[in-house]
PDB file of N, CA and C in Angstrom:
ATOM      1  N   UNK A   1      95.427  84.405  84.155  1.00  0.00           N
ATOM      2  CA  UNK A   1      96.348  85.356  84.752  1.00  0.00           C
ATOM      3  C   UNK A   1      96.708  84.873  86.151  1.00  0.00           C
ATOM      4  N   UNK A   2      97.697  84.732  86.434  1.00  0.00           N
ATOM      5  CA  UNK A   2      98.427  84.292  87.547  1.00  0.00           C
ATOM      6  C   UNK A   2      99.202  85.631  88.763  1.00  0.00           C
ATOM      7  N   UNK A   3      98.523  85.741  89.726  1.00  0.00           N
ATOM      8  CA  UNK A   3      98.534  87.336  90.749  1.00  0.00           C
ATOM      9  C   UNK A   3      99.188  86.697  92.482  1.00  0.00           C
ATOM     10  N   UNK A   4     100.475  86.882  92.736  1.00  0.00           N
ATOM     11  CA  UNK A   4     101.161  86.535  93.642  1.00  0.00           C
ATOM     12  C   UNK A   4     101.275  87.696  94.554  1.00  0.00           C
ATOM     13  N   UNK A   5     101.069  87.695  95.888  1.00  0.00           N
ATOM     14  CA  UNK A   5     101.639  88.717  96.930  1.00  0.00           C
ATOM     15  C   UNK A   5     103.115  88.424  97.070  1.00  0.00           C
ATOM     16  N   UNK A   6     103.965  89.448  96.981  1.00  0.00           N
ATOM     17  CA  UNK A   6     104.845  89.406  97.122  1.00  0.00           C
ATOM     18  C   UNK A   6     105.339  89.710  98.934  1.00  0.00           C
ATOM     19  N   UNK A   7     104.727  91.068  98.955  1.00  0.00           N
ATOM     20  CA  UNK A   7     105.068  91.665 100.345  1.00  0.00           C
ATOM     21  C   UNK A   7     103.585  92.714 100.305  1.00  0.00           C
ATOM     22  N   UNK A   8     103.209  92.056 101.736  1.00  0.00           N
ATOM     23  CA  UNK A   8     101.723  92.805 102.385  1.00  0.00           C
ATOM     24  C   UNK A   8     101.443  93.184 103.382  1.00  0.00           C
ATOM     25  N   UNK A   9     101.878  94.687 103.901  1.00  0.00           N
ATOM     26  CA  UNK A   9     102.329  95.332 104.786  1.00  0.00           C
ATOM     27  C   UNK A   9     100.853  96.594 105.203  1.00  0.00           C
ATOM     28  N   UNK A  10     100.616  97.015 105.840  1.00  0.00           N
ATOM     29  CA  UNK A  10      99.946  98.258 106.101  1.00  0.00           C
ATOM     30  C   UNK A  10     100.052  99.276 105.236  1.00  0.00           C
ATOM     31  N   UNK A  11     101.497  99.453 105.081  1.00  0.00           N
ATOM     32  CA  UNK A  11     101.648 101.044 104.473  1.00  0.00           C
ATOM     33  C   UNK A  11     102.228 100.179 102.677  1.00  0.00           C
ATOM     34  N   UNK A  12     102.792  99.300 102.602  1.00  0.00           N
ATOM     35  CA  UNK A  12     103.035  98.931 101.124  1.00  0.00           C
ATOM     36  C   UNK A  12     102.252  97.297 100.766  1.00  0.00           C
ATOM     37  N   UNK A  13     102.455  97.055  99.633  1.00  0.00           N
ATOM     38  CA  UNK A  13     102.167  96.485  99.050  1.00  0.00           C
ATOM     39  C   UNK A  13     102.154  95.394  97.696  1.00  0.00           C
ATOM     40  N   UNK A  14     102.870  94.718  97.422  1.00  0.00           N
ATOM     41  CA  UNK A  14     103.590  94.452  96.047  1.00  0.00           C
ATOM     42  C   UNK A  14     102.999  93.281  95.868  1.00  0.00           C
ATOM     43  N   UNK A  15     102.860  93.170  94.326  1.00  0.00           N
ATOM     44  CA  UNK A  15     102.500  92.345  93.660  1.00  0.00           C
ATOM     45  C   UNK A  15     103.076  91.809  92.598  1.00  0.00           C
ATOM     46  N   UNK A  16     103.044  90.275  92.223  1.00  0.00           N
ATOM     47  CA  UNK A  16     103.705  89.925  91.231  1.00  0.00           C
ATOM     48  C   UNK A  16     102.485  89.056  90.490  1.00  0.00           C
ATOM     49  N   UNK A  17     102.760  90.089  88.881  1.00  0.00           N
ATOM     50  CA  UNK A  17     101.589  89.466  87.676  1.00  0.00           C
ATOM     51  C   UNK A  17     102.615  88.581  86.393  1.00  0.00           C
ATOM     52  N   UNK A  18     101.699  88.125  85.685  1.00  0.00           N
ATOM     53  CA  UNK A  18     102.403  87.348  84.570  1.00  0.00           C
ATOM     54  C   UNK A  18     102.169  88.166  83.258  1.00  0.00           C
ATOM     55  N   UNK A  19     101.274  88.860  83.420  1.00  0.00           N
ATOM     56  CA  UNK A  19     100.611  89.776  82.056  1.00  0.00           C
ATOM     57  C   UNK A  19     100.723  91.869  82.607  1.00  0.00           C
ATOM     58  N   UNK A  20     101.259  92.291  81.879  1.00  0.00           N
ATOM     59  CA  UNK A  20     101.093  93.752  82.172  1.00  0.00           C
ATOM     60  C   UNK A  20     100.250  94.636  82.140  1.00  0.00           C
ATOM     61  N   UNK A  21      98.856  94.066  81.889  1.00  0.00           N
ATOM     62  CA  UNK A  21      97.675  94.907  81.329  1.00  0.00           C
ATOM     63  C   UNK A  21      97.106  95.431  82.802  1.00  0.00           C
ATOM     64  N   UNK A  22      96.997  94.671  83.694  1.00  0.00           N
ATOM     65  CA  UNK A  22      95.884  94.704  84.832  1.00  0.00           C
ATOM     66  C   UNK A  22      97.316  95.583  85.851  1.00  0.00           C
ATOM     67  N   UNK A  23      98.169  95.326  86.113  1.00  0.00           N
ATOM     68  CA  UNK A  23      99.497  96.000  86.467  1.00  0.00           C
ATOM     69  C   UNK A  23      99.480  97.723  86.579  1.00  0.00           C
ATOM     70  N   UNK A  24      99.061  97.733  85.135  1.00  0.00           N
ATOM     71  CA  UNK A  24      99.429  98.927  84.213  1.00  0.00           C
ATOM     72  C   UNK A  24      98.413  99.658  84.553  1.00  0.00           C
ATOM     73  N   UNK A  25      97.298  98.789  84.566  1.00  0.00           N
ATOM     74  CA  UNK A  25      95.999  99.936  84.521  1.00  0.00           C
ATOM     75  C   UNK A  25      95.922 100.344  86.386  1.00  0.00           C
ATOM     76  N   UNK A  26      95.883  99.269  87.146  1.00  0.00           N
ATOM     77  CA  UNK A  26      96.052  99.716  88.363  1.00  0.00           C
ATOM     78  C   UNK A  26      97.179 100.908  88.958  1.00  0.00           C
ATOM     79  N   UNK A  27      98.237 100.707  88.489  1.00  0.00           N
ATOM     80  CA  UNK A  27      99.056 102.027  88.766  1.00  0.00           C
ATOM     81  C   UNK A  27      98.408 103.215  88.073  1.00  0.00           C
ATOM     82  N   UNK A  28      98.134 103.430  86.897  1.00  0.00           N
ATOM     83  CA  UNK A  28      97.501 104.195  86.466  1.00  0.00           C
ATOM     84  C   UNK A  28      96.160 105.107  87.287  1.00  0.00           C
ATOM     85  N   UNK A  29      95.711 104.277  87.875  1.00  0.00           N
ATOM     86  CA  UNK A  29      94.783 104.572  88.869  1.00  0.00           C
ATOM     87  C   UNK A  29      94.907 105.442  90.092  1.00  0.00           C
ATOM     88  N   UNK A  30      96.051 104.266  90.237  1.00  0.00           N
ATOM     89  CA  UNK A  30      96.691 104.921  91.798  1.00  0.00           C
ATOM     90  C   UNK A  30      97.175 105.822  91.406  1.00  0.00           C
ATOM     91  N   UNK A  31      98.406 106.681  90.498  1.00  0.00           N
ATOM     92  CA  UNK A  31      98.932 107.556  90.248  1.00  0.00           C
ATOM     93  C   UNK A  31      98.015 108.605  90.273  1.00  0.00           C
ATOM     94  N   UNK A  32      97.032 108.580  89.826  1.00  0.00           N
ATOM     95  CA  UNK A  32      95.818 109.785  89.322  1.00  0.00           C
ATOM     96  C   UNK A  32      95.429 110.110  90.617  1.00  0.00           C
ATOM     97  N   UNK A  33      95.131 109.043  91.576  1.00  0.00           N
ATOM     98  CA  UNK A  33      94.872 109.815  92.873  1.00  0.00           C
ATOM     99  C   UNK A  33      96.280 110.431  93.948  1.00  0.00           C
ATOM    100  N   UNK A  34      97.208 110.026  93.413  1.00  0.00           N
ATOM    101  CA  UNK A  34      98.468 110.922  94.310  1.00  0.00           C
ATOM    102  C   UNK A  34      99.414 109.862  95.184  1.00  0.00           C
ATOM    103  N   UNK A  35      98.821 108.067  94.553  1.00  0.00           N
ATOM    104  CA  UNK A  35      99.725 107.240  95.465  1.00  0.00           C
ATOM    105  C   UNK A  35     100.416 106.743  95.050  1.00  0.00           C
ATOM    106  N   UNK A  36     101.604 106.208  95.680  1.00  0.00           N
ATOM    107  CA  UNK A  36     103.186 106.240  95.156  1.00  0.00           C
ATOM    108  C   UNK A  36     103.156 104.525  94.555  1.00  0.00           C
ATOM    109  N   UNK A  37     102.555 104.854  93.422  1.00  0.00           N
ATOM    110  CA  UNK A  37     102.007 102.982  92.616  1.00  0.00           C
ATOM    111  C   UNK A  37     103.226 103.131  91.029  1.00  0.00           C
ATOM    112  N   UNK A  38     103.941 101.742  91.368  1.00  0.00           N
ATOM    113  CA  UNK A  38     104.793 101.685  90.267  1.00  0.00           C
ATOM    114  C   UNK A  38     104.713 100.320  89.776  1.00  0.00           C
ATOM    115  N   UNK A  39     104.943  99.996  88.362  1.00  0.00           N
ATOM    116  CA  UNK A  39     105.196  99.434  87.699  1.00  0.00           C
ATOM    117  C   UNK A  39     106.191  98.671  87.381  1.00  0.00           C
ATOM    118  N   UNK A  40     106.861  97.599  87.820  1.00  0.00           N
ATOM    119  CA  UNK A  40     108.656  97.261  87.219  1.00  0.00           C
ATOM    120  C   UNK A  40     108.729  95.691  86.516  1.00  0.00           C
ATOM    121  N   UNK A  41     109.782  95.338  85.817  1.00  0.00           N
ATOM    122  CA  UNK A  41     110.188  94.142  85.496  1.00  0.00           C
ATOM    123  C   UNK A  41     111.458  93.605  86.811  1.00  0.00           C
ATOM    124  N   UNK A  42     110.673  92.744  87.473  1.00  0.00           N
ATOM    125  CA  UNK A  42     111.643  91.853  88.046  1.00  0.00           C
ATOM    126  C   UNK A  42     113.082  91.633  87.986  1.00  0.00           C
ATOM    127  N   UNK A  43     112.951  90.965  86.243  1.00  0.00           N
ATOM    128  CA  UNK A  43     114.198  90.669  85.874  1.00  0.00           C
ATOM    129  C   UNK A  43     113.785  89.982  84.267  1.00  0.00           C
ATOM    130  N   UNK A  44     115.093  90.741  83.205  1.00  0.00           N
ATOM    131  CA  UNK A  44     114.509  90.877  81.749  1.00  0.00           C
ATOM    132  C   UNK A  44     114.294  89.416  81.213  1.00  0.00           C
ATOM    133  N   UNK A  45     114.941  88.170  82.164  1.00  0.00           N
ATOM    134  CA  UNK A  45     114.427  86.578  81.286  1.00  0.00           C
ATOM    135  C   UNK A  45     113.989  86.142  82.192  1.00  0.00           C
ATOM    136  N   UNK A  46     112.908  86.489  82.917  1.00  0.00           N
ATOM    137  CA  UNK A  46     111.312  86.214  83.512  1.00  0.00           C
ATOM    138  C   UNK A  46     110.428  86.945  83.080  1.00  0.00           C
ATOM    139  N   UNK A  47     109.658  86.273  82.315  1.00  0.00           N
ATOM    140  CA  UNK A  47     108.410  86.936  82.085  1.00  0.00           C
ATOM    141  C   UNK A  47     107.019  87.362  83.113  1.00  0.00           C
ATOM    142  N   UNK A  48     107.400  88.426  84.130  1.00  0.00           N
ATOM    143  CA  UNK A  48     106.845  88.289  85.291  1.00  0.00           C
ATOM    144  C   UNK A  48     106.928  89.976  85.415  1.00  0.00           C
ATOM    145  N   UNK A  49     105.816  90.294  86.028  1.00  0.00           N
ATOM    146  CA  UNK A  49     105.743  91.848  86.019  1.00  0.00           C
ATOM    147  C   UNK A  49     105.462  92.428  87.689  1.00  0.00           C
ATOM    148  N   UNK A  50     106.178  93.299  88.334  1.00  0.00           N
ATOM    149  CA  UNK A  50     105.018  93.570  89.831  1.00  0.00           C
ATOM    150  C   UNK A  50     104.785  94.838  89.755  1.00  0.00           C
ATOM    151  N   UNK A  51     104.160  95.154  90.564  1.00  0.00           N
ATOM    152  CA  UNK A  51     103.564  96.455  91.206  1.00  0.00           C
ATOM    153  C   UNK A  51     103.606  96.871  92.289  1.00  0.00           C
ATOM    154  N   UNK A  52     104.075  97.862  92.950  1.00  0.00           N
ATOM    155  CA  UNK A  52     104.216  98.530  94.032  1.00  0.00           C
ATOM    156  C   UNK A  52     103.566  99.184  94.641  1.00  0.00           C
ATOM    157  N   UNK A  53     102.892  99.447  95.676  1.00  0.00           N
ATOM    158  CA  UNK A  53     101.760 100.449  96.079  1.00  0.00           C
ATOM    159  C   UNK A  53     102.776 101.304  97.393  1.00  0.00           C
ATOM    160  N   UNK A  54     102.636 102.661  97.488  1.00  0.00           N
ATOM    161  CA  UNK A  54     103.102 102.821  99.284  1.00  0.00           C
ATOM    162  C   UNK A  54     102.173 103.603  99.071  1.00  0.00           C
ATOM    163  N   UNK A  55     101.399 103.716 100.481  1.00  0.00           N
ATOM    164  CA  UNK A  55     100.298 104.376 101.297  1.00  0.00           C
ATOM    165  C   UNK A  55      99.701 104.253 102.509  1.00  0.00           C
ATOM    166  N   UNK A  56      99.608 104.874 103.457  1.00  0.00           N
ATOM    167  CA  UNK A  56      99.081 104.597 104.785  1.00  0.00           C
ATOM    168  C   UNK A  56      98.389 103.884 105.061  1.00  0.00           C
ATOM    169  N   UNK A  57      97.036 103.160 104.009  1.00  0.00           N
ATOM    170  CA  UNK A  57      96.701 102.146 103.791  1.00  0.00           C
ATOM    171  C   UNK A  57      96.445 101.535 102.664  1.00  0.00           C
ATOM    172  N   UNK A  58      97.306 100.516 102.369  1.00  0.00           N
ATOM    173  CA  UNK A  58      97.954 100.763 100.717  1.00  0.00           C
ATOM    174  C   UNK A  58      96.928  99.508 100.215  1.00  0.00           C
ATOM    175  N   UNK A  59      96.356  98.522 100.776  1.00  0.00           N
ATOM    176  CA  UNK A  59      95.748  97.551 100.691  1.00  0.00           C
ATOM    177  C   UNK A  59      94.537  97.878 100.345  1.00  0.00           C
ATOM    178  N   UNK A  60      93.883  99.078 101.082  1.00  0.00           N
ATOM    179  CA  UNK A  60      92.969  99.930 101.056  1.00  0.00           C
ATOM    180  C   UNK A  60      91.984 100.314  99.513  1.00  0.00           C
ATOM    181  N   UNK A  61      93.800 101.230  99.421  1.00  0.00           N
ATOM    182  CA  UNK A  61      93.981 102.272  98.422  1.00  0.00           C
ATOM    183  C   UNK A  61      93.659 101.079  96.817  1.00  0.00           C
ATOM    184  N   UNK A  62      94.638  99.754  96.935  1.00  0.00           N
ATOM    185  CA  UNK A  62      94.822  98.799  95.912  1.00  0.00           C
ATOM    186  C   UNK A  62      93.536  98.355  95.465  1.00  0.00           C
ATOM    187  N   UNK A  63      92.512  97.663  96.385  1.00  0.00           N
ATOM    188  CA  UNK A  63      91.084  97.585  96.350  1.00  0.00           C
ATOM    189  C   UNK A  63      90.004  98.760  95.964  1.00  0.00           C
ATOM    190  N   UNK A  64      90.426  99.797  96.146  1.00  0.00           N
ATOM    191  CA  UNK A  64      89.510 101.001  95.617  1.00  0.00           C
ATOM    192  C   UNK A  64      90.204 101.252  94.109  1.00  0.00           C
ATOM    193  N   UNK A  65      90.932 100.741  93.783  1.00  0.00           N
ATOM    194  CA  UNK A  65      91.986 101.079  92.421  1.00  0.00           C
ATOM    195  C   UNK A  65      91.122  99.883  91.699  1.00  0.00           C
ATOM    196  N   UNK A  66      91.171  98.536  92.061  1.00  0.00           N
ATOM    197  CA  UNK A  66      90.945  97.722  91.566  1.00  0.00           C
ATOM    198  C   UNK A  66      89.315  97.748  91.053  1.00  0.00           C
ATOM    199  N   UNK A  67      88.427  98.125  92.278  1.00  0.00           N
ATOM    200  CA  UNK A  67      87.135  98.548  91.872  1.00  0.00           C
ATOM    201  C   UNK A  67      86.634  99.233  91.026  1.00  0.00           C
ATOM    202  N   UNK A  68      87.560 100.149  91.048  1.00  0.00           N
ATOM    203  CA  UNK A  68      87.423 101.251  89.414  1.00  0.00           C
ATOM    204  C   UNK A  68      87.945 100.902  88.267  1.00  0.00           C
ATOM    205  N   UNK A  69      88.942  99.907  88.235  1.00  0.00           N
ATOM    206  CA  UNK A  69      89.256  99.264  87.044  1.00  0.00           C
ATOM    207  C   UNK A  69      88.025  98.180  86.340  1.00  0.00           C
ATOM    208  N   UNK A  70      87.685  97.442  87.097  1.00  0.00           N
ATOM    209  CA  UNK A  70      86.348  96.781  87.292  1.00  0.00           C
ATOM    210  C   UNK A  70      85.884  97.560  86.389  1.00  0.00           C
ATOM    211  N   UNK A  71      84.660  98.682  87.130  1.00  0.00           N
ATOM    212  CA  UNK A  71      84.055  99.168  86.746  1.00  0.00           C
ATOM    213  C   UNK A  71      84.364  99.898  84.941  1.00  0.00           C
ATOM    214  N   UNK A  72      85.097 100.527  84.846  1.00  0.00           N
ATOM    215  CA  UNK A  72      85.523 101.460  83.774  1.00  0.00           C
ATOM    216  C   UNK A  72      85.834 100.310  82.752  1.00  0.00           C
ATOM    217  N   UNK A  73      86.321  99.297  82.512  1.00  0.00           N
ATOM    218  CA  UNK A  73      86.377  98.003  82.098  1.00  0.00           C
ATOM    219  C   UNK A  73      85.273  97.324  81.907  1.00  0.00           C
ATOM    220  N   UNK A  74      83.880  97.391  82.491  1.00  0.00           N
ATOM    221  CA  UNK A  74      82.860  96.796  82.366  1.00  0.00           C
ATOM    222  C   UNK A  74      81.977  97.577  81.531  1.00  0.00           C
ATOM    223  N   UNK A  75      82.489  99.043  81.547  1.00  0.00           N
ATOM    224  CA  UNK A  75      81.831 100.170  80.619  1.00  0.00           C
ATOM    225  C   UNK A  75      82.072 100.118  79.223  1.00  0.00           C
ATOM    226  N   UNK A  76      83.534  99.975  78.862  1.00  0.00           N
ATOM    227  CA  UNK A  76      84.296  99.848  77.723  1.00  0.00           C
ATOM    228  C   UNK A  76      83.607  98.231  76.982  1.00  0.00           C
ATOM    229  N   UNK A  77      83.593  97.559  78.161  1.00  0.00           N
ATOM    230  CA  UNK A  77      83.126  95.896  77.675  1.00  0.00           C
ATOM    231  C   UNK A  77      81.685  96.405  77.239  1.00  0.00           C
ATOM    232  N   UNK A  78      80.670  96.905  77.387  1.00  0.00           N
ATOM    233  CA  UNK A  78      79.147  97.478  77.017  1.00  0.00           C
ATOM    234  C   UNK A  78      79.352  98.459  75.646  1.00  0.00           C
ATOM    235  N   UNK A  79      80.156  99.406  75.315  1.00  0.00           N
ATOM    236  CA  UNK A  79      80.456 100.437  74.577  1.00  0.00           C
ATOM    237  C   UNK A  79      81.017  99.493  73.517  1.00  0.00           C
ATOM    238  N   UNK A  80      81.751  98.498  73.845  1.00  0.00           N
ATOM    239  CA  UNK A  80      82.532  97.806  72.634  1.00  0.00           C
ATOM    240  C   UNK A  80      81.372  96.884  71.800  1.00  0.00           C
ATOM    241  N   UNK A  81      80.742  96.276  73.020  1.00  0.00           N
ATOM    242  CA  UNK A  81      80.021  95.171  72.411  1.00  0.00           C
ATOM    243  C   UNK A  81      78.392  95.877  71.413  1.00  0.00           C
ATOM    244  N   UNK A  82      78.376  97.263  72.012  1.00  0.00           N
ATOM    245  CA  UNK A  82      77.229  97.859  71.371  1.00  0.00           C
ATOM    246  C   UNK A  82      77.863  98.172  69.699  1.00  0.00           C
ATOM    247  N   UNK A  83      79.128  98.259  69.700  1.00  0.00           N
ATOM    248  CA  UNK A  83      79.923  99.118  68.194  1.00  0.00           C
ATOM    249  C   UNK A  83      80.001  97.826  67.389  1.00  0.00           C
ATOM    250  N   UNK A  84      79.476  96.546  68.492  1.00  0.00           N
ATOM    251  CA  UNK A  84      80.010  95.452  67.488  1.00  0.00           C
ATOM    252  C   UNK A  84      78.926  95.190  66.336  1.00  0.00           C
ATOM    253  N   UNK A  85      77.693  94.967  67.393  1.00  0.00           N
ATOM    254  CA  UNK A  85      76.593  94.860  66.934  1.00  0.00           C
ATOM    255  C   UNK A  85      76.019  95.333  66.132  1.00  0.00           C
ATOM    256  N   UNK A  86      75.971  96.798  65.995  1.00  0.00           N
ATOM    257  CA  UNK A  86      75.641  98.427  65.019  1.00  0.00           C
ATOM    258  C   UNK A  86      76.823  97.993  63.514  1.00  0.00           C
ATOM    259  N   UNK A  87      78.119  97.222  63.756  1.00  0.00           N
ATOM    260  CA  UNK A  87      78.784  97.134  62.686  1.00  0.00           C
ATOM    261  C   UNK A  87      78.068  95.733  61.757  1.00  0.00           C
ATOM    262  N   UNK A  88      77.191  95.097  62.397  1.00  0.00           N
ATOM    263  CA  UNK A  88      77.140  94.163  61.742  1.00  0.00           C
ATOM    264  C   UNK A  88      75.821  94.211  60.303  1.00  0.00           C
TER     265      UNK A  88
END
């Protein structure tokens, strides 16, 4: 996965990904706590995805998003690998 700063400001933040999964789940995050995190396509013949953060400290906010993705992701990775095992 390939993760570019686009623009890295105090209050915003943008990012440019190649895959939409990690994108997706981070806005998701941010949204749930109340920060203004979006999702967009660049442009439809680049396969290239970014993300937007605005927040008073949006860099902050992106790293505490990211930590919980981590985490909740490392849970699912334990829960999956236990259903694998029990199936076999």
């Amino acid at each position: 996965m390939k993760i570019k700063f686009i623009q890295k400001k105090k209050g915003v933040v943008e990012l440019e990904f190649d895959d939409k999964t990690l994108p997706n789940a981070l806005a998701g995050v941010l949204s749930e706590r109340g920060i203004d995190a979006y999702v967009y396509d660049p442009h439809p013949l680049i396969p290239s995805y970014g993300l937007h953060v605005e927040a008073p400290d949006a860099m902050r906010e992106l790293k505490s998003a990211l930590n919980q993705v981590e985490k909740e992701w490392g849970e699912f990775h334990k829960l999956l690998k236990g259903e694998m095992k029990s199936k076999k």
